[in-house]
Structure formats: structure tokens, C-alpha cells
N, C-alpha and C. Protein backbone atom coordinates (compact mmCIF):
# COMPACT_ATOMS: atom_id res chain seq x y z
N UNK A 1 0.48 3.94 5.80
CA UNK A 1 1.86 4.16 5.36
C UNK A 1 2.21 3.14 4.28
N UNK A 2 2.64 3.80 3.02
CA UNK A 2 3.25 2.71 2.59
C UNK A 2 4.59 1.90 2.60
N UNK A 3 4.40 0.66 2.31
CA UNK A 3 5.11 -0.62 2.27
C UNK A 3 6.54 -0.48 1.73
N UNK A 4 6.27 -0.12 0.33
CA UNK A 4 7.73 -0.21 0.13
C UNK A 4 7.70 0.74 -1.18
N UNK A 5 9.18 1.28 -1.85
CA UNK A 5 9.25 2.20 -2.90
C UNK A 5 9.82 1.35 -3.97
N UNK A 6 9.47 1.90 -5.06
CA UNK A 6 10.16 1.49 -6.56
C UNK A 6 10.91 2.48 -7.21
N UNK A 7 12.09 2.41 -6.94
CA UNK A 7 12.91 3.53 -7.83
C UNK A 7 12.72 2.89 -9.42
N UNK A 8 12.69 3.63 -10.19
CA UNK A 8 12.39 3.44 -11.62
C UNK A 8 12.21 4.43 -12.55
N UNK A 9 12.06 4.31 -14.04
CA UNK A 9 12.32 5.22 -14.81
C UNK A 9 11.03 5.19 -15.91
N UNK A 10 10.32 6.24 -16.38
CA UNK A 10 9.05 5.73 -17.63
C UNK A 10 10.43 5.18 -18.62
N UNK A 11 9.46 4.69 -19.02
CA UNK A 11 9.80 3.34 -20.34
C UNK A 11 10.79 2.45 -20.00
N UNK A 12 10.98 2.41 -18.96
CA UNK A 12 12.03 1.34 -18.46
C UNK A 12 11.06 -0.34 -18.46
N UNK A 13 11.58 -1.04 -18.89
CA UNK A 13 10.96 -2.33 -19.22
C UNK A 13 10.81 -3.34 -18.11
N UNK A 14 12.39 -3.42 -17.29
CA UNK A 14 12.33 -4.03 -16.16
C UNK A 14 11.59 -3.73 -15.08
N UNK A 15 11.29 -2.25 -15.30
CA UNK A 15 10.72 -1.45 -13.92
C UNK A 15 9.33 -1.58 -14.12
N UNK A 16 8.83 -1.83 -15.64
CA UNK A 16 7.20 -2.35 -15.32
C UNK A 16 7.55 -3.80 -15.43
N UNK A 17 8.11 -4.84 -15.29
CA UNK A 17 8.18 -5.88 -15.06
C UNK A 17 7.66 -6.09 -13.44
N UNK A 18 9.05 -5.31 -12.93
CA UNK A 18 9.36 -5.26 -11.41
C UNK A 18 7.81 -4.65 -10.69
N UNK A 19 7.01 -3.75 -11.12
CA UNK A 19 5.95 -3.03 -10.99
C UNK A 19 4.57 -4.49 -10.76
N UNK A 20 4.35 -5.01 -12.07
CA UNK A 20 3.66 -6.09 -12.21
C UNK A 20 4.00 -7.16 -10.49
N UNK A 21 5.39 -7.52 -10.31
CA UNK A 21 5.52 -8.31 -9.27
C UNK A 21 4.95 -7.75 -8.22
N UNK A 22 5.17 -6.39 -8.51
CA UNK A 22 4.51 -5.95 -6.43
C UNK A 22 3.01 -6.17 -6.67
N UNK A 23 2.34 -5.86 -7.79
CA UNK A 23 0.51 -5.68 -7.63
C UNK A 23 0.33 -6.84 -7.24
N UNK A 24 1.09 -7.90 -7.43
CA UNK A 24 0.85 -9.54 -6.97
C UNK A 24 0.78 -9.75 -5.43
N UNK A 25 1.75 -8.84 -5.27
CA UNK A 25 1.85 -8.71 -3.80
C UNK A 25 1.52 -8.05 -2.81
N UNK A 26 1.32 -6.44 -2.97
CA UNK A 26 0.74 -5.37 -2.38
C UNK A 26 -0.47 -5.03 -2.85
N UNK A 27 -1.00 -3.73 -2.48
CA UNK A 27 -2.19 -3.21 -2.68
C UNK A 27 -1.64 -1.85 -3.66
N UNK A 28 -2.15 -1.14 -4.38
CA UNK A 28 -1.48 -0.52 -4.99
C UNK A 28 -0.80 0.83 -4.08
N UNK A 29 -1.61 0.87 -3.04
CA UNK A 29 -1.43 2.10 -2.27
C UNK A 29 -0.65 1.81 -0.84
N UNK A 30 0.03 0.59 -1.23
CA UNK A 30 1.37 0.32 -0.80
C UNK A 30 2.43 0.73 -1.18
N UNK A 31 2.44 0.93 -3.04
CA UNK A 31 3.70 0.89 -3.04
C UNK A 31 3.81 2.61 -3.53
N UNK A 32 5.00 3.09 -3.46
CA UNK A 32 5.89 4.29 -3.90
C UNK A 32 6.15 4.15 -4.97
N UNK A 33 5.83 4.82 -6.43
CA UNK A 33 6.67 4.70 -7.63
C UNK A 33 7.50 6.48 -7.64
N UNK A 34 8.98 5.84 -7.31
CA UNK A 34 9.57 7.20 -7.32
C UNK A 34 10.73 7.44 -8.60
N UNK A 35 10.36 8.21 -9.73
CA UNK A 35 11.09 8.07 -10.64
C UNK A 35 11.96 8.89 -10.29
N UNK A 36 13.64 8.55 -10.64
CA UNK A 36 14.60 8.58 -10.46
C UNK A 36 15.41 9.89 -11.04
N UNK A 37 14.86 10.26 -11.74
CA UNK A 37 14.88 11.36 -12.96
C UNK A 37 14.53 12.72 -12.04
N UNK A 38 13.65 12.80 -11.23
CA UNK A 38 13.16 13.77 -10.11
C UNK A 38 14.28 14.39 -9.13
N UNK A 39 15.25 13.58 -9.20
CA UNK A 39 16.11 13.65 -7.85
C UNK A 39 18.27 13.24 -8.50
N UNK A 40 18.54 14.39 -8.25
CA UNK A 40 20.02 14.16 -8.76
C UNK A 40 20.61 13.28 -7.95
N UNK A 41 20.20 13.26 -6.55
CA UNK A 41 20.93 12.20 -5.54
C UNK A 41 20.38 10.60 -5.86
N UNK A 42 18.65 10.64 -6.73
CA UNK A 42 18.33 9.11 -6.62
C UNK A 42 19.09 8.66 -8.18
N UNK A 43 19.42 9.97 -9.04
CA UNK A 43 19.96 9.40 -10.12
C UNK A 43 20.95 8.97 -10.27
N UNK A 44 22.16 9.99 -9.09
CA UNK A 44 23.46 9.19 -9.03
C UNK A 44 23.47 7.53 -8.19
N UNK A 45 22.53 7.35 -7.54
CA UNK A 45 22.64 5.98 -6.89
C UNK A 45 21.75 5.13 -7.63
N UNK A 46 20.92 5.03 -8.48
CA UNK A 46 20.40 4.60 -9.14
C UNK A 46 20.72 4.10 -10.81
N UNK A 47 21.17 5.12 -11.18
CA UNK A 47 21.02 5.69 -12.61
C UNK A 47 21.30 3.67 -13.64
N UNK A 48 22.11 3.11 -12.87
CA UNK A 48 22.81 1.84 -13.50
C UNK A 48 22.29 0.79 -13.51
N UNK A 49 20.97 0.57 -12.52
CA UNK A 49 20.36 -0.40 -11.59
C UNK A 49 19.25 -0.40 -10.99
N UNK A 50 17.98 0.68 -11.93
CA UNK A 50 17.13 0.31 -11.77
C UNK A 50 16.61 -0.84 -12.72
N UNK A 51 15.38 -1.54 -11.90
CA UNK A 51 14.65 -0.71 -10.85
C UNK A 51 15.28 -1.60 -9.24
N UNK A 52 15.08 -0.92 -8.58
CA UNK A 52 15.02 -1.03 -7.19
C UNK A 52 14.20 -0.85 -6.22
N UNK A 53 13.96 -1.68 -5.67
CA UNK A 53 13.15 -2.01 -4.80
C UNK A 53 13.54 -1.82 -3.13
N UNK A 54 12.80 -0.97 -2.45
CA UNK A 54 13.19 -0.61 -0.90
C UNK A 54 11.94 -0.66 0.34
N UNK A 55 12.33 -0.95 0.98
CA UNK A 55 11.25 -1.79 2.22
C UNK A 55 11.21 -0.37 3.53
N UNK A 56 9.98 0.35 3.49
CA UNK A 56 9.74 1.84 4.19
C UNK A 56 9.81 1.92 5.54
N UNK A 57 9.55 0.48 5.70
CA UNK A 57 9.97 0.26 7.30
C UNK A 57 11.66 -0.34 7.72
N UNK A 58 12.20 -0.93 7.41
CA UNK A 58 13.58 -1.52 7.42
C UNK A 58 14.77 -0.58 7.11
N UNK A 59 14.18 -0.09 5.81
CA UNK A 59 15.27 0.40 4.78
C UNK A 59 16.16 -0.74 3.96
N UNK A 60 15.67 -1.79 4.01
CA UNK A 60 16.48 -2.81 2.98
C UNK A 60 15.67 -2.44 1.58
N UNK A 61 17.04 -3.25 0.85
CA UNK A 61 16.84 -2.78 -0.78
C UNK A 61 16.98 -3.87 -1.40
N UNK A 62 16.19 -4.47 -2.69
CA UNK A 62 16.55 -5.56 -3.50
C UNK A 62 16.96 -4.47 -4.80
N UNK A 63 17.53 -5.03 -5.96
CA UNK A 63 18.55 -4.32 -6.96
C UNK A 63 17.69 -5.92 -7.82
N UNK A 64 17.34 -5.68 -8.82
CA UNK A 64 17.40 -6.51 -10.06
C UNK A 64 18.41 -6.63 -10.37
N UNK A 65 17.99 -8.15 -10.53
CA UNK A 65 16.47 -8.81 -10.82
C UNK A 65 16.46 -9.99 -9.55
N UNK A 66 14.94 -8.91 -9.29
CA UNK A 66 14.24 -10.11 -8.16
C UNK A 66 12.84 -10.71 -8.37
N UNK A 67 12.67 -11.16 -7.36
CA UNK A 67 10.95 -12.44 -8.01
C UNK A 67 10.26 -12.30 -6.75
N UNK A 68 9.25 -12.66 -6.72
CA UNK A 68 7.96 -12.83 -5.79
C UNK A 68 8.56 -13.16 -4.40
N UNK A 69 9.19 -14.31 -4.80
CA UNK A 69 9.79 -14.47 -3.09
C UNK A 69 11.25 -13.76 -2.80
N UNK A 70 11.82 -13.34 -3.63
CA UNK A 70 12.47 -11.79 -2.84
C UNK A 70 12.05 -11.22 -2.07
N UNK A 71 10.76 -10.65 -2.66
CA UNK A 71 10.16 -9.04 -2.58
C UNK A 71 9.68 -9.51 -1.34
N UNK A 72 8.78 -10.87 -1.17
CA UNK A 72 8.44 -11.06 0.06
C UNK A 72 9.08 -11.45 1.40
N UNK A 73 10.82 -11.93 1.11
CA UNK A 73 11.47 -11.65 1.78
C UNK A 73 12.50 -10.38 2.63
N UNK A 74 11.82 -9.36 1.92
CA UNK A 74 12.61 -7.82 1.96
C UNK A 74 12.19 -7.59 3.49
């Protein structure tokens, strides 16, 4: 099962920023890249504030901009 999701958008800059932090941290087949664009409900909660970051077991969310020890505190 994976770990946790990345709401995000192609060419979004922060969201391959935010992307780079998890490979530091996960395995790649941890994480969810769910672009936001797919889904009218992830675009209205999203659309302002990706990327975002959400934990598959908890349901907690970090919102950029977060860092290594965020993500590992989620």
C-alpha cells in the first residue's frame, strides 16, 4: 500500500520540488502522484495550493511549503 499522495499539477515547479523531497524519503512506489486536473472535486480543493502532500494511512495533509522533516513528521 502506498504511503502517501502528492496532489500536483505537470509543470508545476513546486510540485517537482515537493516530488524530489519524497524520493529522499520513500521508495518510489510509495508515493501517489495524483494530478489535480483529473478530478473537479481535487481541483476545487486544491487548485490554490498545490502541491500537497497527504499521509494514506492517517489522512493528514501538509500544504506548501514543507521540508524533509515535515514530510517525516506527517
Amino acid at each position: 500500500m502506498s504511503k502517501v499522495t502528492l496532489y500536483h499539477t505537470q509543470g508545476c515547479h513546486l510540485c517537482e520540488q515537493a516530488y524530489e523531497l519524497l524520493v529522499n524519503i520513500f521508495d518510489v512506489s510509495d508515493i501517489i502522484l495524483l494530478d489535480i486536473i483529473e478530478s473537479e472535486n481535487h481541483m476545487s480543493l486544491y487548485q490554490t495550493s498545490i502541491p500537497v502532500l497527504e499521509n494514506n494511512q492517517n489522512g493528514n495533509k501538509l500544504f506548501w511549503p514543507f521540508n524533509e522533516q515535515d514530510i517525516k513528521g506527517l
